[in-house]
C-alpha atoms as a PDB file:
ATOM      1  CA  UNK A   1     143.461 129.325  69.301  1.00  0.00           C
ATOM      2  CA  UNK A   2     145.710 126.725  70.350  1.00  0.00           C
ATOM      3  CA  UNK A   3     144.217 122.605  70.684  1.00  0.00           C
ATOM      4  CA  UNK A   4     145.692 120.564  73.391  1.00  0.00           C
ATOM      5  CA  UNK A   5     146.056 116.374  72.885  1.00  0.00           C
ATOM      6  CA  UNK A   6     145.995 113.735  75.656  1.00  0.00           C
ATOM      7  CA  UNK A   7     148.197 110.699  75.138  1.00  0.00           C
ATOM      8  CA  UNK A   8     147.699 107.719  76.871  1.00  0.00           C
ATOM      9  CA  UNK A   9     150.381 108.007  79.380  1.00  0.00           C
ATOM     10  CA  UNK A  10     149.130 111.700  80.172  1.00  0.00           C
ATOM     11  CA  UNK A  11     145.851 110.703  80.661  1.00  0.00           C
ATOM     12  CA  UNK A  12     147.120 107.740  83.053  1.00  0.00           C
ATOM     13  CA  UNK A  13     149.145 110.370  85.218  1.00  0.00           C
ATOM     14  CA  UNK A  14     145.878 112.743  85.298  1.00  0.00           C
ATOM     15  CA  UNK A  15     143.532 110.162  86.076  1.00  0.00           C
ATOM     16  CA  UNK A  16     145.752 108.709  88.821  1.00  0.00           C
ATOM     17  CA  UNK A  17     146.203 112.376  90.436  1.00  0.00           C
ATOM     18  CA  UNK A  18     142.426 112.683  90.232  1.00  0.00           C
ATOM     19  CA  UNK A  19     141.985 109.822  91.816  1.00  0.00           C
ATOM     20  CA  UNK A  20     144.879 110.726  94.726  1.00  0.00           C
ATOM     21  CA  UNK A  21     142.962 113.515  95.208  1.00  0.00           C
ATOM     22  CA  UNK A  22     139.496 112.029  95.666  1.00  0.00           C
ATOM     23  CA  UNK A  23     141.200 109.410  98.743  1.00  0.00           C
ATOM     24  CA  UNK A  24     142.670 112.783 100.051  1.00  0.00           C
ATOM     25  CA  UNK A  25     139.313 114.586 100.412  1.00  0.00           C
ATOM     26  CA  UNK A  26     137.673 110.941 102.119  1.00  0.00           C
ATOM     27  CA  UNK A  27     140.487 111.133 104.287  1.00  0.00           C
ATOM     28  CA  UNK A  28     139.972 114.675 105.458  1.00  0.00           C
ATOM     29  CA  UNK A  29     135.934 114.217 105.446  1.00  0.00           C
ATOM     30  CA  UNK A  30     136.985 110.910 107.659  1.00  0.00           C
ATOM     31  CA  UNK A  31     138.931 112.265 110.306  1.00  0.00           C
ATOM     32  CA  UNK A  32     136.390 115.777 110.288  1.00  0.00           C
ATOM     33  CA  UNK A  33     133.462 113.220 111.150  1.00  0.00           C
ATOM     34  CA  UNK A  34     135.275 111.024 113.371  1.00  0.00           C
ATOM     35  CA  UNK A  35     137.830 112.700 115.435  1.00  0.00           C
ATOM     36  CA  UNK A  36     135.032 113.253 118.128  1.00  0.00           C
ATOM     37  CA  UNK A  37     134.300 109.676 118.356  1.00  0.00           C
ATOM     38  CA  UNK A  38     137.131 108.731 118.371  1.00  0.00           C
ATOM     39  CA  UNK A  39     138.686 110.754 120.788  1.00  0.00           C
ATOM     40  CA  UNK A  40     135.157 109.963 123.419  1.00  0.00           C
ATOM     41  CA  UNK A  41     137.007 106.109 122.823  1.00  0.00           C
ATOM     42  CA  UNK A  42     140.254 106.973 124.104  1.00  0.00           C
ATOM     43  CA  UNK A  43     139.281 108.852 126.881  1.00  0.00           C
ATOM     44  CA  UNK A  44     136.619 106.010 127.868  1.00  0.00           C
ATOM     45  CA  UNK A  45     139.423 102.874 127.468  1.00  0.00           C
ATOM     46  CA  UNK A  46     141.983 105.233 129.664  1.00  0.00           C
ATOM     47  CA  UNK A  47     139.471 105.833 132.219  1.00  0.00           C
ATOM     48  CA  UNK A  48     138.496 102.525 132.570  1.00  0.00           C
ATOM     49  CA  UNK A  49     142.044 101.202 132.834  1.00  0.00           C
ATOM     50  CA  UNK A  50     142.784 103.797 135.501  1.00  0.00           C
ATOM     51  CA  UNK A  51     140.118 103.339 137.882  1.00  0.00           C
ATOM     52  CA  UNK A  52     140.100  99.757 137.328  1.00  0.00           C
ATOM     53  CA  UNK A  53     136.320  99.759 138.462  1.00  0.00           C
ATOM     54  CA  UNK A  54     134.250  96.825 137.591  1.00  0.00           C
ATOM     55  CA  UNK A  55     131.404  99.316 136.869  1.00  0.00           C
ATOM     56  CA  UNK A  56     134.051 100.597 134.223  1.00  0.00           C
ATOM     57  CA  UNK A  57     134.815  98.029 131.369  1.00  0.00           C
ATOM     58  CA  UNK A  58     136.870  99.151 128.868  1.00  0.00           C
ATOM     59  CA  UNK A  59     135.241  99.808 125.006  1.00  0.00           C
ATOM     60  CA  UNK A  60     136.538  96.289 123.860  1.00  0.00           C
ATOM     61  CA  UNK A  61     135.602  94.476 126.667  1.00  0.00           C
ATOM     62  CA  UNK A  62     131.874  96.186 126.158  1.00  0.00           C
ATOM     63  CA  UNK A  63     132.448  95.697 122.049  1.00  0.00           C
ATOM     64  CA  UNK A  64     133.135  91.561 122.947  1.00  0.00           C
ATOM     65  CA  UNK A  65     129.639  91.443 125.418  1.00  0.00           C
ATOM     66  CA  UNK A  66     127.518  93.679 122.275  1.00  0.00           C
ATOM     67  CA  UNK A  67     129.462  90.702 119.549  1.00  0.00           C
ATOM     68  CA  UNK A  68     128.081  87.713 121.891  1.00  0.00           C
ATOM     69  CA  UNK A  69     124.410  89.174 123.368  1.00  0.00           C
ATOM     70  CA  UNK A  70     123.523  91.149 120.789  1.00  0.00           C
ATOM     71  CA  UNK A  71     124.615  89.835 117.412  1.00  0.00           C
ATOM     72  CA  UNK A  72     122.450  87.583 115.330  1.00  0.00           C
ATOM     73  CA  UNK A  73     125.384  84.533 114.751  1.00  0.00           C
ATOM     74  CA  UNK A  74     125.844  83.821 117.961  1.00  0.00           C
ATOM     75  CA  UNK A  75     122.631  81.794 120.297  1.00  0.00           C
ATOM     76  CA  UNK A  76     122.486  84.709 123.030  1.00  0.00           C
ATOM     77  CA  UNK A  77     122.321  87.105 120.478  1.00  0.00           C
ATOM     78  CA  UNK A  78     119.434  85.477 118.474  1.00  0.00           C
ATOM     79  CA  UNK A  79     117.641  84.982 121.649  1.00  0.00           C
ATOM     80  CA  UNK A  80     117.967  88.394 122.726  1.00  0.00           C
ATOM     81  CA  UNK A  81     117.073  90.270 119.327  1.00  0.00           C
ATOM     82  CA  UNK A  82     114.099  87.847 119.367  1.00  0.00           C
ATOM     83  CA  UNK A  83     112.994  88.691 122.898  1.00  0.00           C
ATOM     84  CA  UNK A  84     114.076  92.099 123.448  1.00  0.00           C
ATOM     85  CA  UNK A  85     115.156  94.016 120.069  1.00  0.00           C
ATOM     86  CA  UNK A  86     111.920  92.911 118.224  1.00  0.00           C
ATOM     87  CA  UNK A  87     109.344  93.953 120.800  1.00  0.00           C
ATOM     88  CA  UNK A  88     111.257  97.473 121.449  1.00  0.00           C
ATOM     89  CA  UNK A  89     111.567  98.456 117.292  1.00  0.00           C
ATOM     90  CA  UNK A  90     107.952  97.610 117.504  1.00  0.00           C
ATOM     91  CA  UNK A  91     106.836  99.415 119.789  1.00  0.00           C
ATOM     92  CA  UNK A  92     108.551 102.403 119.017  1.00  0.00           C
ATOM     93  CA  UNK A  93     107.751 102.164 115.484  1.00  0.00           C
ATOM     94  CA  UNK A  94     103.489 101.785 116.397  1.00  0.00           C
ATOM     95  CA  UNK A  95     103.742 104.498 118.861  1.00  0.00           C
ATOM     96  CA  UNK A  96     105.047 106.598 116.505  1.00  0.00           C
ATOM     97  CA  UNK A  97     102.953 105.792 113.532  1.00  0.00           C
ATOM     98  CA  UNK A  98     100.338 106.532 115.640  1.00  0.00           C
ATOM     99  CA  UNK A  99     100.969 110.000 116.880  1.00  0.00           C
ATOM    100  CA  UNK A 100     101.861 110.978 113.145  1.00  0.00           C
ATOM    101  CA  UNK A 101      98.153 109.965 112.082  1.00  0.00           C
ATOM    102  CA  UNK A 102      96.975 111.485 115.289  1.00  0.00           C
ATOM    103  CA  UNK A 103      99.202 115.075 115.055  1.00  0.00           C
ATOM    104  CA  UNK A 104      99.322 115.683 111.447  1.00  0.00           C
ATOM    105  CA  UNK A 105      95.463 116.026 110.450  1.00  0.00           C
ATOM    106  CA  UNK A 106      95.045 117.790 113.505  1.00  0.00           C
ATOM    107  CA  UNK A 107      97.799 120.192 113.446  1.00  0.00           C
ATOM    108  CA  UNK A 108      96.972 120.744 109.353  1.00  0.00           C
ATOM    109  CA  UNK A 109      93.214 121.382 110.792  1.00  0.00           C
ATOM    110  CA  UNK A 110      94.603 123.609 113.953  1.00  0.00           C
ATOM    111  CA  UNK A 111      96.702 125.501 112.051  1.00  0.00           C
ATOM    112  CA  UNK A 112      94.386 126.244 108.951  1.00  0.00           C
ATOM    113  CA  UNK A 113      91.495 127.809 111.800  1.00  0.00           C
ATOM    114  CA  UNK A 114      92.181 130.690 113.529  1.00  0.00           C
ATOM    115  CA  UNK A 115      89.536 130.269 116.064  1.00  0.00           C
ATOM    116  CA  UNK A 116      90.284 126.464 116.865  1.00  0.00           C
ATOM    117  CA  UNK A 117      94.125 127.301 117.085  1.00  0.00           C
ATOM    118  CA  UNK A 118      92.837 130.285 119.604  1.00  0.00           C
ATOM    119  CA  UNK A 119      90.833 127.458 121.842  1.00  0.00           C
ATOM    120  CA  UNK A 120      93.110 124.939 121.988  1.00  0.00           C
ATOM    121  CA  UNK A 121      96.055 126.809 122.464  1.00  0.00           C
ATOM    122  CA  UNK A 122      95.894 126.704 126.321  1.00  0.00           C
ATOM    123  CA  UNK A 123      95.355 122.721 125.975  1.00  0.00           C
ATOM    124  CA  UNK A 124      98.727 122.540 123.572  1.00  0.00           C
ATOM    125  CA  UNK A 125     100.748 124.664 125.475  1.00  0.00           C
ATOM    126  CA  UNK A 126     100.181 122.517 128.619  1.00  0.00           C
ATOM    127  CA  UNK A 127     100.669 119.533 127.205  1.00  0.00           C
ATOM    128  CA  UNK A 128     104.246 120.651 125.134  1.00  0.00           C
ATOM    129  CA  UNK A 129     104.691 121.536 129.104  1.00  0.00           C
ATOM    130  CA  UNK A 130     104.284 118.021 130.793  1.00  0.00           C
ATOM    131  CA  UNK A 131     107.576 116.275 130.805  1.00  0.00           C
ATOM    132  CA  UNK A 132     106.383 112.419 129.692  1.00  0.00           C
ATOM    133  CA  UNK A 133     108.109 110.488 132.152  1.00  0.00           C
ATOM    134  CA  UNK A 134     105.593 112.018 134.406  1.00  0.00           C
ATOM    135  CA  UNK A 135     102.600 110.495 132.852  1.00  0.00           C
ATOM    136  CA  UNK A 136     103.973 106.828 133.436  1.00  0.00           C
ATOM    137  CA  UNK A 137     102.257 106.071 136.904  1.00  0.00           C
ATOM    138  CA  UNK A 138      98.981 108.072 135.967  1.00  0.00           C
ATOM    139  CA  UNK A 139      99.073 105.733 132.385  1.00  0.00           C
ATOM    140  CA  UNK A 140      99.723 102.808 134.836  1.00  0.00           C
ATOM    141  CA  UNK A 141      97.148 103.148 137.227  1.00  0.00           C
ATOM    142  CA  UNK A 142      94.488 103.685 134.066  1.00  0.00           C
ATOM    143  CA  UNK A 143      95.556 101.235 131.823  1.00  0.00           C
ATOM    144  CA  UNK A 144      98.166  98.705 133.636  1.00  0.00           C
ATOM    145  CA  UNK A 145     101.164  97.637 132.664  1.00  0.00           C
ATOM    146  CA  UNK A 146     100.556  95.748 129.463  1.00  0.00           C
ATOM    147  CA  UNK A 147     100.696  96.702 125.960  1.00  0.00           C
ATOM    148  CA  UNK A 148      97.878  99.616 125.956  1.00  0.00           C
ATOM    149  CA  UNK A 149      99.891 101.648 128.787  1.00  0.00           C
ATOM    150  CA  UNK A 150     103.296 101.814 127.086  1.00  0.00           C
ATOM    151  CA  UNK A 151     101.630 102.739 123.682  1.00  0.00           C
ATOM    152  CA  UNK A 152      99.788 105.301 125.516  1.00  0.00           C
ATOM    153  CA  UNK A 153     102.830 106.708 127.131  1.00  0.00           C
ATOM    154  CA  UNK A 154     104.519 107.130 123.574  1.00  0.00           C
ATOM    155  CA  UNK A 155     101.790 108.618 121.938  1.00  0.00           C
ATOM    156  CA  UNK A 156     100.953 110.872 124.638  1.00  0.00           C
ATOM    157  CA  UNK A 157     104.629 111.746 124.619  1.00  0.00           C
ATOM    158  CA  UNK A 158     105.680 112.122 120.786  1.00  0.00           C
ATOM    159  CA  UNK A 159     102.132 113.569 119.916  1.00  0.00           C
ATOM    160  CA  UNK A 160     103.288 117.332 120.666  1.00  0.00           C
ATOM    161  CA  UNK A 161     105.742 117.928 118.937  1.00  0.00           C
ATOM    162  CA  UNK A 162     104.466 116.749 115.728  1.00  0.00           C
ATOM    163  CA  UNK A 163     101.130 118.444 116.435  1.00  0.00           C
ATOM    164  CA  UNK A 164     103.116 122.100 116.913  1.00  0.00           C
ATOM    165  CA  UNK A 165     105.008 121.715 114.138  1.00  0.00           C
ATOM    166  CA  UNK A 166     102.405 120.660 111.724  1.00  0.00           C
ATOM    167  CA  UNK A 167     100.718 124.175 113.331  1.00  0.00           C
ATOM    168  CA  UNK A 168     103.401 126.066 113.191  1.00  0.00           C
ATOM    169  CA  UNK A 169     104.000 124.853 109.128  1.00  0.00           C
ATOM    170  CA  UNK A 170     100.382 125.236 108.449  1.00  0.00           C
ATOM    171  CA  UNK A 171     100.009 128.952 109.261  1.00  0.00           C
ATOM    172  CA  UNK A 172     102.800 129.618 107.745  1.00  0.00           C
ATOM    173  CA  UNK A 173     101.808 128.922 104.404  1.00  0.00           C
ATOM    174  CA  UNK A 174     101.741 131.925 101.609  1.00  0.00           C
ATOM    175  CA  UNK A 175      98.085 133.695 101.678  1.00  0.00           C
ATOM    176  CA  UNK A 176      98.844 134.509  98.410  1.00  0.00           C
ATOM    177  CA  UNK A 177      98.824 130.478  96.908  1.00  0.00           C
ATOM    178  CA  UNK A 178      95.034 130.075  99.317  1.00  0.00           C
ATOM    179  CA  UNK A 179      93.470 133.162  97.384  1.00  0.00           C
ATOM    180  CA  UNK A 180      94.670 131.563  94.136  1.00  0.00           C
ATOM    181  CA  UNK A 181      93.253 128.704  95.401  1.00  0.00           C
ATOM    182  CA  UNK A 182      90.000 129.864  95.532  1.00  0.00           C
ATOM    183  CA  UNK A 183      90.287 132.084  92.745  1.00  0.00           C
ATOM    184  CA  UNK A 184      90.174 128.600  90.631  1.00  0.00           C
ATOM    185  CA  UNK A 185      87.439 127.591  92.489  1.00  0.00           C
ATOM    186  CA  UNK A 186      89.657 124.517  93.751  1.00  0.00           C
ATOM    187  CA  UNK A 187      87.835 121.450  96.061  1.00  0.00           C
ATOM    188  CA  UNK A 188      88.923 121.752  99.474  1.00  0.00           C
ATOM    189  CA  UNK A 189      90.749 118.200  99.346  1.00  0.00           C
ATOM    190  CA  UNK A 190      92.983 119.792  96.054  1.00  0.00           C
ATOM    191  CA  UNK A 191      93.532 122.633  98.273  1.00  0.00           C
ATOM    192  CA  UNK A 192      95.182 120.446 101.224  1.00  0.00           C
ATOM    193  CA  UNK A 193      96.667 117.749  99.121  1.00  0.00           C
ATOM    194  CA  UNK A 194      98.243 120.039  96.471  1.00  0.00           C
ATOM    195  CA  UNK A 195      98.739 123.079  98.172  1.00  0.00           C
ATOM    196  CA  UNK A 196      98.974 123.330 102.368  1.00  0.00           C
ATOM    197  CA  UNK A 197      99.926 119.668 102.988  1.00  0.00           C
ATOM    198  CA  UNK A 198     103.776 119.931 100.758  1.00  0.00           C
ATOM    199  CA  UNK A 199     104.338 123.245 101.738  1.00  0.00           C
ATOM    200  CA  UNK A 200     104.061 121.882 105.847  1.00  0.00           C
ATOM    201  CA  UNK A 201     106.124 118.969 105.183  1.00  0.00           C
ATOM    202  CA  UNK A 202     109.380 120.431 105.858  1.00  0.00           C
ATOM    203  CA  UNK A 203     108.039 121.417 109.440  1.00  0.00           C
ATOM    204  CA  UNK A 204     106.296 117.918 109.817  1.00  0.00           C
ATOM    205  CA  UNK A 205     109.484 116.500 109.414  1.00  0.00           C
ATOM    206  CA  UNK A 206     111.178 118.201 112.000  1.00  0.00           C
ATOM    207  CA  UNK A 207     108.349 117.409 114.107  1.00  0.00           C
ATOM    208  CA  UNK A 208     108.645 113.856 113.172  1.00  0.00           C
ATOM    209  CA  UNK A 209     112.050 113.795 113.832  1.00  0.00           C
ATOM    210  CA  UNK A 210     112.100 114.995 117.387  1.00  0.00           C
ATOM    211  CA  UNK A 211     109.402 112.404 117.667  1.00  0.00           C
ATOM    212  CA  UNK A 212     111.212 109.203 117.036  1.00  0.00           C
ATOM    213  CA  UNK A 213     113.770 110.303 119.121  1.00  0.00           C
ATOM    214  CA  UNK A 214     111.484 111.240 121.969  1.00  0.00           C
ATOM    215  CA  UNK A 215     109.930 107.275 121.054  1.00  0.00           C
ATOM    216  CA  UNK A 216     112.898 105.817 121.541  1.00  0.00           C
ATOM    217  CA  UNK A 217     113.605 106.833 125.304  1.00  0.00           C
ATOM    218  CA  UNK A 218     109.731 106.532 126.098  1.00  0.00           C
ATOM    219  CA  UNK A 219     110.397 102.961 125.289  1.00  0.00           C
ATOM    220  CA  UNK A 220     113.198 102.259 127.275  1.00  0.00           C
ATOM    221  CA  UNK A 221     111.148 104.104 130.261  1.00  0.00           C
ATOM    222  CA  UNK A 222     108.683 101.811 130.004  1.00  0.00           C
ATOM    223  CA  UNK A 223     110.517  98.972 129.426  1.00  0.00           C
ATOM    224  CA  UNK A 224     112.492 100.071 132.633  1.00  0.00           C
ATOM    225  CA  UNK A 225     109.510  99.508 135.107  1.00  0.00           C
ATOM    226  CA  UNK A 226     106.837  97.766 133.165  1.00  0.00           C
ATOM    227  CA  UNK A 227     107.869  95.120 130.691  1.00  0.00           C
ATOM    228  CA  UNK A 228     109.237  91.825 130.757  1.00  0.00           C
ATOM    229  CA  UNK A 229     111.281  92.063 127.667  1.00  0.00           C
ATOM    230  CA  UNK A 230     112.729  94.307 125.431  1.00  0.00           C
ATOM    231  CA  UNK A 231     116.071  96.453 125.631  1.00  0.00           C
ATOM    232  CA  UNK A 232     114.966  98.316 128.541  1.00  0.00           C
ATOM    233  CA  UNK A 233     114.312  95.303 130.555  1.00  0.00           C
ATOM    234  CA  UNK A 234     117.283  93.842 129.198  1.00  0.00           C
ATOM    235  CA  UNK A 235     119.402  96.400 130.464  1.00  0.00           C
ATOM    236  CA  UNK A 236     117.820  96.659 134.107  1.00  0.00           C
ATOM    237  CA  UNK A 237     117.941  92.626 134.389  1.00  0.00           C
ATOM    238  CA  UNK A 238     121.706  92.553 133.833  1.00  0.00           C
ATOM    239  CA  UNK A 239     122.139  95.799 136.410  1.00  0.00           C
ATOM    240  CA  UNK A 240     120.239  93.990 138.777  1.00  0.00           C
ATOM    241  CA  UNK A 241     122.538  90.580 138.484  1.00  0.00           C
ATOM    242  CA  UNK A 242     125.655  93.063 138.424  1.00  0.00           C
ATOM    243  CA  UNK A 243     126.097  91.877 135.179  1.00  0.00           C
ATOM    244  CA  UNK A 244     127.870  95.569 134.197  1.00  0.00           C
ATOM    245  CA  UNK A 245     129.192  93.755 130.629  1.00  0.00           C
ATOM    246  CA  UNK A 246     125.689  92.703 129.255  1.00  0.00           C
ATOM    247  CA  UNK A 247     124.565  96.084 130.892  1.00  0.00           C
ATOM    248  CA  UNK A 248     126.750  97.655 129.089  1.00  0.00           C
ATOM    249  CA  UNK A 249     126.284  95.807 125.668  1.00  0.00           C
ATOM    250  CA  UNK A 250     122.314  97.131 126.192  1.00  0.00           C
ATOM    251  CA  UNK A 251     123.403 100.574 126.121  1.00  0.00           C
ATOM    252  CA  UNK A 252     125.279 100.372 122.973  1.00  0.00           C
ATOM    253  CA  UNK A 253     122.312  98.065 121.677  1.00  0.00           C
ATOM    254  CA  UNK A 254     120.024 101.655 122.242  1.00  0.00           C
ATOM    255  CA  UNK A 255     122.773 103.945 120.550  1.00  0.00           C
ATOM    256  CA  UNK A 256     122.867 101.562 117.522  1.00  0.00           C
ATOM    257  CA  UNK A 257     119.191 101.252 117.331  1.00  0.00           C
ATOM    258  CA  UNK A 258     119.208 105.076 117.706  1.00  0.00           C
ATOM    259  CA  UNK A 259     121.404 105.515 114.641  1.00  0.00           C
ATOM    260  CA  UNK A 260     119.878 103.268 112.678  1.00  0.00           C
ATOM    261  CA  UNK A 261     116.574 104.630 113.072  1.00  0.00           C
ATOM    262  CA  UNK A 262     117.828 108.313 112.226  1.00  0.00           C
ATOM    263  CA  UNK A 263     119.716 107.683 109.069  1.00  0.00           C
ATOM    264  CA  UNK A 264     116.844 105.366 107.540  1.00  0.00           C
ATOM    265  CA  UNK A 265     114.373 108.876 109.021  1.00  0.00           C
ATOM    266  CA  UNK A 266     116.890 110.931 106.753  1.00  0.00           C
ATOM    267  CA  UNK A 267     117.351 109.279 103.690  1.00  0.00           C
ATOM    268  CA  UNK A 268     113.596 108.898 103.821  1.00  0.00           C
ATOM    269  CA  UNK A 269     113.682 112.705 104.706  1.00  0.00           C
ATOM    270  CA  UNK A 270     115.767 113.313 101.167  1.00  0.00           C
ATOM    271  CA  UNK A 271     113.581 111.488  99.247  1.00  0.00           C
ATOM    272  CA  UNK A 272     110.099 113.363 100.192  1.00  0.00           C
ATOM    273  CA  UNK A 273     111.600 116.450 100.288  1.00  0.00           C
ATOM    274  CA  UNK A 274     114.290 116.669  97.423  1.00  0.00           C
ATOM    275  CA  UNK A 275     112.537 119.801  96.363  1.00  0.00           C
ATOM    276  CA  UNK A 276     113.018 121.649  99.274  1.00  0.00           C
ATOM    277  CA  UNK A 277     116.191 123.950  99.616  1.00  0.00           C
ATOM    278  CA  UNK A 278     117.219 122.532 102.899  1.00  0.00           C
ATOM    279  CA  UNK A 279     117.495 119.044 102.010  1.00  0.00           C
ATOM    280  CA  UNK A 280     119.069 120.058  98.742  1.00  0.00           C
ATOM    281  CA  UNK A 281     122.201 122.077 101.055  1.00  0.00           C
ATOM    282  CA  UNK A 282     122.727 118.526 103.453  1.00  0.00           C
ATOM    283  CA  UNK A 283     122.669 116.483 100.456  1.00  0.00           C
ATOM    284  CA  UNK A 284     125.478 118.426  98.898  1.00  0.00           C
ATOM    285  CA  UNK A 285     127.293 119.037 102.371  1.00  0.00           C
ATOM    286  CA  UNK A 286     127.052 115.067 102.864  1.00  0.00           C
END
């Protein structure tokens, strides 16, 4: 049995190599995440400087136009996350929140019954079957083009796919933990708030996921032909006054919000469902 000692100077050079090592593996972790983007970049500046279109700008010309209109130290940018950003996060946000309250109890109470799933399967399968866009000039014509008709449109839209997958995680909950259930002689409530409503969530949340994203381009359909403000309208205003920069600038304005929206989704994702294998493997892979 032989003992090893660290001196200070040894511990220094292992310490230092530990830590060479670490920036390594960012690097490599770097350039695996962001070669793509990177790369979309270069292509976009050389295209733009080849066709020299005005409908073209190049990344930094569209990076300067985000800085000034969107960007809250500057006037136009404080103006237009005021008049446009603010109205568009919230109504993406209500529209969702109210599908989920909509589609979740309904999906747990679908998939739980046999014989409701069996009558309103033909109603669910149409509607997972209607592309939403299309509902815009029926929503218009019943409930204008204020505030009711857009909400309607994102409901209407991000409704299904939380309601299947709250279904489809619903039935497919062990048999074996409902007999137990009932074995104990559990209330009905225990039953759905201990037992069938965590072991759905990791389908709910792939519902809800699809959902926000599906919110987000409702809004901007909306906004498109029946607002007066918000990103959307943004966007069409400054295509209409061939104002490609600003345009432009809106675009990447709906990509950021788009990120944004999806990481805060997936850390909140991590922390509900830190139990669940899944989460676990893209915690570690992240």
């Amino acid at each position: 049995m032989t003992a090893s000692v660290l001196i200070p100077g040894n511990r220094r050079v292992i310490s230092g190599k530990i830590l060479l090592a670490g920036v390594r593996t960012g690097w490599k972790e770097f350039l695996v995440r962001a070669w793509l983007p990177l790369a979309c970049l270069i292509l976009w500046h050389l295209a733009a400087v080849l066709l020299s279109s005005p409908y073209l700008p190049t990344p930094m010309t569209v990076a300067t136009a985000f800085w000034n209109e969107w960007l809250p130290w500057t006037e136009n940018g404080r103006a237009s996350l005021q008049q446009n950003f603010g109205p568009t996060l919230q109504l993406i946000l209500s529209g969702w929140l109210c599908a989920i309250v909509i589609g979740v109890p309904a999906g747990l109470a679908v998939g739980r019954s046999a014989h409701v799933a069996e009558l309103l399967n033909p109603i669910i399968r149409f509607g997972m079957n209607v592309p939403p866009p299309v509902l815009l000039p029926l929503i218009i014509v019943l409930l204008g083009f204020g505030l009711p008709g857009k909400l309607a449109l994102i409901v209407v839209g991000t409704l299904w796919p939380i309601l299947m997958n709250t279904i489809l995680g619903a039935q497919s909950i062990d048999p074996i933990a409902i007999k137990t259930a009932r074995t104990l002689h559990l209330r009905r409530s225990t039953v759905i708030w201990k037992i069938i409503l965590p072991a759905s969530l990791p389908a709910i949340f792939s519902g809800l996921r699809i959902a926000l994203s599906l919110s987000i381009m409702l809004v901007v359909i909306a906004e498109m032909y029946t607002a007066s403000q918000g990103v959307g309208f943004a966007i069409v205003s400054a295509q209409m006054m061939f104002d490609i920069q600003v345009m432009w600038a809106g675009i990447v304005m709906l990509a950021v919000l788009g990120i944004g929206l999806n990481l805060l989704f997936v850390a909140a994702e991590r922390r509900v469902l830190f139990w669940h294998q899944s989460t676990r493997q893209q915690g570690s892979r992240s």
